[in-house]
N, C-alpha and C. Protein backbone atom coordinates (compact mmCIF):
# COMPACT_ATOMS: atom_id res chain seq x y z
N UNK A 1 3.46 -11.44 12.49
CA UNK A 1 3.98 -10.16 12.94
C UNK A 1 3.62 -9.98 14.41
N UNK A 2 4.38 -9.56 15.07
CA UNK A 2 4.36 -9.26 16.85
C UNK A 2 4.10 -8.04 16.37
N UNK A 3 3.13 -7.46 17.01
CA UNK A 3 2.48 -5.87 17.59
C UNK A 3 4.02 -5.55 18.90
N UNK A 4 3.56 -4.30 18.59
CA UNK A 4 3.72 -3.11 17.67
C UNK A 4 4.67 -2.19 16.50
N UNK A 5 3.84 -2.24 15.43
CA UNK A 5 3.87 -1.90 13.98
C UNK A 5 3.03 -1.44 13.51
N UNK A 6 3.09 -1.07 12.28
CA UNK A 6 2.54 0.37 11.37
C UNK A 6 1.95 -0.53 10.47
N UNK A 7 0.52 0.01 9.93
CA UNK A 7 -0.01 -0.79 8.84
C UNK A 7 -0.92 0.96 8.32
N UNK A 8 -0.36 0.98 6.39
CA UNK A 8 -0.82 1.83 5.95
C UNK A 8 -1.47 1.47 5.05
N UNK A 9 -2.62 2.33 5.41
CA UNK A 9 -4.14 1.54 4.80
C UNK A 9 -4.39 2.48 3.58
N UNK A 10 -4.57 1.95 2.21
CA UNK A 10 -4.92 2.62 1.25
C UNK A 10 -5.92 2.14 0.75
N UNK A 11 -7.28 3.33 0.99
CA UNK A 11 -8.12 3.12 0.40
C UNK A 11 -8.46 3.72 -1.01
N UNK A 12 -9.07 3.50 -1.98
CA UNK A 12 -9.19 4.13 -3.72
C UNK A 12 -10.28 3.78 -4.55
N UNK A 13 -10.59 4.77 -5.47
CA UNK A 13 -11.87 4.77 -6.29
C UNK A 13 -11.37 4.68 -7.94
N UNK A 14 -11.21 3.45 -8.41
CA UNK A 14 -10.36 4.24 -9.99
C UNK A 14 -11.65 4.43 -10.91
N UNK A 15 -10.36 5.14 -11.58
CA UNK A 15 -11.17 5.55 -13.01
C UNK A 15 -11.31 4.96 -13.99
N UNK A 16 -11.83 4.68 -15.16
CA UNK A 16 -12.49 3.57 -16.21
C UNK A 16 -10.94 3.20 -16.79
N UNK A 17 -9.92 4.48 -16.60
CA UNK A 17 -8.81 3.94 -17.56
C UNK A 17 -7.95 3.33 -16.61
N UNK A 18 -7.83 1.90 -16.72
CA UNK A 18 -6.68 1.14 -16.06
C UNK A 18 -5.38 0.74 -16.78
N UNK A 19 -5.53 0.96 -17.77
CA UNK A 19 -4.23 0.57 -18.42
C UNK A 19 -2.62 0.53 -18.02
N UNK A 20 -2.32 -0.63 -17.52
CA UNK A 20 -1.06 -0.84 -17.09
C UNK A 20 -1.26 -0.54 -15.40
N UNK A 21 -2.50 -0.88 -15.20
CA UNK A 21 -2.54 -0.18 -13.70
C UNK A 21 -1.95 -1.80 -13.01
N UNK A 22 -2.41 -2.69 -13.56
CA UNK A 22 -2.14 -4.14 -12.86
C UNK A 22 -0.84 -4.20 -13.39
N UNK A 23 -0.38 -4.00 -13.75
CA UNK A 23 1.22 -4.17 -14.12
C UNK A 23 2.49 -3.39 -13.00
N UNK A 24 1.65 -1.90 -12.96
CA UNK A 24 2.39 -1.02 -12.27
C UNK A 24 2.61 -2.00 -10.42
N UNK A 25 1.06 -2.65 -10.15
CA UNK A 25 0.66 -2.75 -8.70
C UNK A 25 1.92 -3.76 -8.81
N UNK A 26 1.62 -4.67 -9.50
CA UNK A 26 2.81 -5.57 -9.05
C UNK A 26 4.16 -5.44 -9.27
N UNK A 27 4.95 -4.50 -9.65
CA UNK A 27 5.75 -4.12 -9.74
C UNK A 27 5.92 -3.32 -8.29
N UNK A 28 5.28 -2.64 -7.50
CA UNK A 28 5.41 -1.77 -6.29
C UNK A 28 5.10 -2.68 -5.76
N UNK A 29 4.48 -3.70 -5.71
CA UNK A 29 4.28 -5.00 -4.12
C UNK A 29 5.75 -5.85 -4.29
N UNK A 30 6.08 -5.67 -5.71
CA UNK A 30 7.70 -6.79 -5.68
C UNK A 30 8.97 -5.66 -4.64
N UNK A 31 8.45 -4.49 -5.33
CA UNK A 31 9.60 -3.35 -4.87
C UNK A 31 9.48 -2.95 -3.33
N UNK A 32 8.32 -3.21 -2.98
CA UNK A 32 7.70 -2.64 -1.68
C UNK A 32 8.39 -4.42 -0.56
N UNK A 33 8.85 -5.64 -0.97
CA UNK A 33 8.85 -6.49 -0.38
C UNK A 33 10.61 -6.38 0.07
N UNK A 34 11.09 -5.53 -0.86
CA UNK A 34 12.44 -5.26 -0.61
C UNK A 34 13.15 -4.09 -0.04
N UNK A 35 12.23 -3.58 0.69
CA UNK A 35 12.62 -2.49 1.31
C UNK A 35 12.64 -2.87 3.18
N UNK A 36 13.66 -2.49 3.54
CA UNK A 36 13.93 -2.26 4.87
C UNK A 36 12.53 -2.08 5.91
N UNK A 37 12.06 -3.05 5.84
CA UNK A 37 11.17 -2.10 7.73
C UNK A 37 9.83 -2.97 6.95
N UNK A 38 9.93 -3.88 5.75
CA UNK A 38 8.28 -3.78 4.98
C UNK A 38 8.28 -5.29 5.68
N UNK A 39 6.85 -5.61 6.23
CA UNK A 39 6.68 -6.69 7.44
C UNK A 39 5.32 -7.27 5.92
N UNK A 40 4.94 -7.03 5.29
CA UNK A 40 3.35 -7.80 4.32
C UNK A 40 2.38 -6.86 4.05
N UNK A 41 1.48 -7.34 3.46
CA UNK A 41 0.79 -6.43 2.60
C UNK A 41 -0.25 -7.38 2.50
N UNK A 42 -1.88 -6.80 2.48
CA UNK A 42 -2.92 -7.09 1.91
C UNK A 42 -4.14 -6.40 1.09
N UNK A 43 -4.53 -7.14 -0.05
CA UNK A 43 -5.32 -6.23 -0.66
C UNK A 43 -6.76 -6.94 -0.90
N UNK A 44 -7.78 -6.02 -1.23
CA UNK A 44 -9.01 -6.00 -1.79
C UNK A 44 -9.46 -5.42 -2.58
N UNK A 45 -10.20 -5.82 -3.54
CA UNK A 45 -11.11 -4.71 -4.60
C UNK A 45 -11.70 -4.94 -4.92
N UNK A 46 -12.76 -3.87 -5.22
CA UNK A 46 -14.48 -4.67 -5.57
C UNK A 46 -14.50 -2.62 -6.12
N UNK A 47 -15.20 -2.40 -5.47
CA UNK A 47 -16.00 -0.69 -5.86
C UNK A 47 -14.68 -0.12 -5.29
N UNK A 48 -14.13 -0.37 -4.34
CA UNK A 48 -13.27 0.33 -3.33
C UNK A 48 -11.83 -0.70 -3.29
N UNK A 49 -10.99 -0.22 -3.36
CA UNK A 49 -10.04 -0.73 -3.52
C UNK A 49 -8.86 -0.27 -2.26
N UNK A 50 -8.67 -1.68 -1.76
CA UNK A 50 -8.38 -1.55 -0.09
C UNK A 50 -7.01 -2.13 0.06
N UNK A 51 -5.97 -1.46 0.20
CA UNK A 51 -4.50 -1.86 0.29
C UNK A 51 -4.24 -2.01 1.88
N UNK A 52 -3.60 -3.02 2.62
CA UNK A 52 -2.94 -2.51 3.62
C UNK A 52 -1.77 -3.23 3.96
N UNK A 53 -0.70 -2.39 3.83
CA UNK A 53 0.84 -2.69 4.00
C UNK A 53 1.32 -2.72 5.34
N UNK A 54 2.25 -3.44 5.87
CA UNK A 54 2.65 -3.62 7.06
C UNK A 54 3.89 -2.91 7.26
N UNK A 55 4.90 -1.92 8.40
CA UNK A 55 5.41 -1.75 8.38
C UNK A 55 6.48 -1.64 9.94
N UNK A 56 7.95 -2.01 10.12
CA UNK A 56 8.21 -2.07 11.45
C UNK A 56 7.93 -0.78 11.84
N UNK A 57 8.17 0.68 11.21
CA UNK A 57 8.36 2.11 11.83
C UNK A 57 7.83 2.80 10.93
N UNK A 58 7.76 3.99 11.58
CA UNK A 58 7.69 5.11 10.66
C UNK A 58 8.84 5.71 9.60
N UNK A 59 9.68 5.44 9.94
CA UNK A 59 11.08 6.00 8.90
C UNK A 59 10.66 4.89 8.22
N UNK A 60 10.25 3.55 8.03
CA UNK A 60 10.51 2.78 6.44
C UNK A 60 9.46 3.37 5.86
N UNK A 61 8.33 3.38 6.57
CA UNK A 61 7.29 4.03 5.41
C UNK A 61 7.72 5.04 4.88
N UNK A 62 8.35 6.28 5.36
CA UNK A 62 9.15 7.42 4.86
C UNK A 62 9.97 6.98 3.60
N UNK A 63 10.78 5.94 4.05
CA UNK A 63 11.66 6.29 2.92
C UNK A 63 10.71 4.89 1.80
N UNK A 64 9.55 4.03 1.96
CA UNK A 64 8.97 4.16 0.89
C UNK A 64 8.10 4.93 -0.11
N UNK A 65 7.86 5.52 0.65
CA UNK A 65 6.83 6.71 0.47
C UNK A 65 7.89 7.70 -0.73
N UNK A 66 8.95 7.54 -0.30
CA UNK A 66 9.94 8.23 -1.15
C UNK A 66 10.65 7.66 -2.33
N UNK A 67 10.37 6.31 -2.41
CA UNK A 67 11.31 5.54 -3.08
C UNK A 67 10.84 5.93 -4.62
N UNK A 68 12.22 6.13 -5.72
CA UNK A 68 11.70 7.04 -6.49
C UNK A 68 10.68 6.05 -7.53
N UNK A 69 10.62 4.85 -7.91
CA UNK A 69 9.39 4.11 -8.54
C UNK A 69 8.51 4.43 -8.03
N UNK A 70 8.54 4.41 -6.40
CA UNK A 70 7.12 4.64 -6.11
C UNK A 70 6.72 5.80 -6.15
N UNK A 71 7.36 7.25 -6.37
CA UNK A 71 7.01 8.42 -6.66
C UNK A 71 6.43 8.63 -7.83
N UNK A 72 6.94 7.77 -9.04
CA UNK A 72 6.54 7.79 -10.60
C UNK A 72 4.90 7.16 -10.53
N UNK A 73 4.51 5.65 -9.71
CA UNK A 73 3.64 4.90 -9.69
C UNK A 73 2.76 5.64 -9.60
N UNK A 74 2.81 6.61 -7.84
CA UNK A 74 2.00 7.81 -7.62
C UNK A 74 1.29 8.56 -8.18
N UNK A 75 2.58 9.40 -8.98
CA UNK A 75 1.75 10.42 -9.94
C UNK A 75 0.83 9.82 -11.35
N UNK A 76 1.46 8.61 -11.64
CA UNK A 76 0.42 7.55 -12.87
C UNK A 76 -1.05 7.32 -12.43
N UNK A 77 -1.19 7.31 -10.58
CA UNK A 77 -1.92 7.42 -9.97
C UNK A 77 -2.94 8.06 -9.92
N UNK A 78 -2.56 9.41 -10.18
CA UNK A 78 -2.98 10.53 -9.57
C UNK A 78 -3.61 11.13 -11.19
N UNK A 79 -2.87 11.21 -12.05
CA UNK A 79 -3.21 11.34 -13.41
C UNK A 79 -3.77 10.22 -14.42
N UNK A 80 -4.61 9.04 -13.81
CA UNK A 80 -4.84 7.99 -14.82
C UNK A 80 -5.99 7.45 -13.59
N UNK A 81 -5.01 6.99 -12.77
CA UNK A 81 -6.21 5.51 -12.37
C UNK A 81 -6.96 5.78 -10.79
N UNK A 82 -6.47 6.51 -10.15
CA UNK A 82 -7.37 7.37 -9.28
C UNK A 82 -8.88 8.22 -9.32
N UNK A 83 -10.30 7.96 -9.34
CA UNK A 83 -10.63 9.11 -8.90
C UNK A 83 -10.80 9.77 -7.17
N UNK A 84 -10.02 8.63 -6.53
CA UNK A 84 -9.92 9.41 -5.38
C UNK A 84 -9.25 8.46 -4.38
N UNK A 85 -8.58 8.87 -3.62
CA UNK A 85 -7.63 7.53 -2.60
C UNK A 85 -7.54 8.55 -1.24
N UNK A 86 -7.47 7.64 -0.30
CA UNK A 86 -6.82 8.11 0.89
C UNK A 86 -6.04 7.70 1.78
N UNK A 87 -5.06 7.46 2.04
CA UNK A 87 -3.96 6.89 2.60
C UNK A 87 -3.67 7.45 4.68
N UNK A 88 -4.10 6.20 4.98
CA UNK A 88 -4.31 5.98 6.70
C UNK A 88 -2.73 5.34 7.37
N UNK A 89 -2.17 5.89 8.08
CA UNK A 89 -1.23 5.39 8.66
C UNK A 89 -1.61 4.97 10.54
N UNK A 90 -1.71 4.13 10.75
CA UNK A 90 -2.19 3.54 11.72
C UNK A 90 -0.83 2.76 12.59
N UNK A 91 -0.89 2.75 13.84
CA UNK A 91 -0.08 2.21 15.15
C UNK A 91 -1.32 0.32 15.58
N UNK A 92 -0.30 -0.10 15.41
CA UNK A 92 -1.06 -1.68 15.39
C UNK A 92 -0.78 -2.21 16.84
N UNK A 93 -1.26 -1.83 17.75
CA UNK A 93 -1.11 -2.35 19.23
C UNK A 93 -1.18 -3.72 19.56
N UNK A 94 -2.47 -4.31 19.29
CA UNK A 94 -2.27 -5.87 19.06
C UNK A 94 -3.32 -6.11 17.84
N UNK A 95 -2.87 -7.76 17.80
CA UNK A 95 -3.73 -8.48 17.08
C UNK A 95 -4.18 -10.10 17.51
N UNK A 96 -5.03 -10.06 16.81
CA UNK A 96 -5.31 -11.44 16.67
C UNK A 96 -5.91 -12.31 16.18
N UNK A 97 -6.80 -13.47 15.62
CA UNK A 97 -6.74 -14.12 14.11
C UNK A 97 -7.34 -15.52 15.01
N UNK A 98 -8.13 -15.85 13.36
CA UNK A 98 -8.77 -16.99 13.93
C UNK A 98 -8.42 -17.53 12.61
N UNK A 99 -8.28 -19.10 12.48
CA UNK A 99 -7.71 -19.86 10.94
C UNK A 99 -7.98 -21.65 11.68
N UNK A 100 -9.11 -21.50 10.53
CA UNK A 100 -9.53 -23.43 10.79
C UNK A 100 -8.58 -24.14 10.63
């Protein structure tokens, strides 16, 4: 990815009930790869669970942010596997990377 682009950082705390939570994620990283403006995605989890999606602009995140699966995923979110998330939208000026 050439800078400058959007990377939205989701950070999260779940709750003991995961059920279908790994099912849902990959279903929104397949859906999230087919949307207009979506540049990659990386994740982590341990205690804290660390998403960060790449994006060319602000209107694609908009209209993922809107896309109606991912509105349903959300609220499954919000009522099941969340006890707490916070979602960072960040301007990616440059980068750069080191790989043996």
């Amino acid at each position: 990815m050439k800078p400058p682009y959007y990377a939205v950082i989701f950070t999260s705390v779940k709750t003991e009930n995961l059920e279908g939570y790994n099912e849902m994620a990959e279903l929104m990283e397949s859906l999230a790869k087919k949307q207009d403006g979506f540049l990659g995605v990386e994740s982590a989890s341990n205690e804290i669970g660390i998403t960060v999606s790449y994006w060319k602009d602000l209107e694609s995140i908009k209209k993922w942010k809107q896309n109606t699966a991912h509105l349903e995923a959300q609220k499954k979110g919000i009522n099941s596997w969340y006890k707490s998330y916070t979602t960072r939208i960040a301007l990616v000026e440059r980068e750069y990377s080191f790989e043996l």
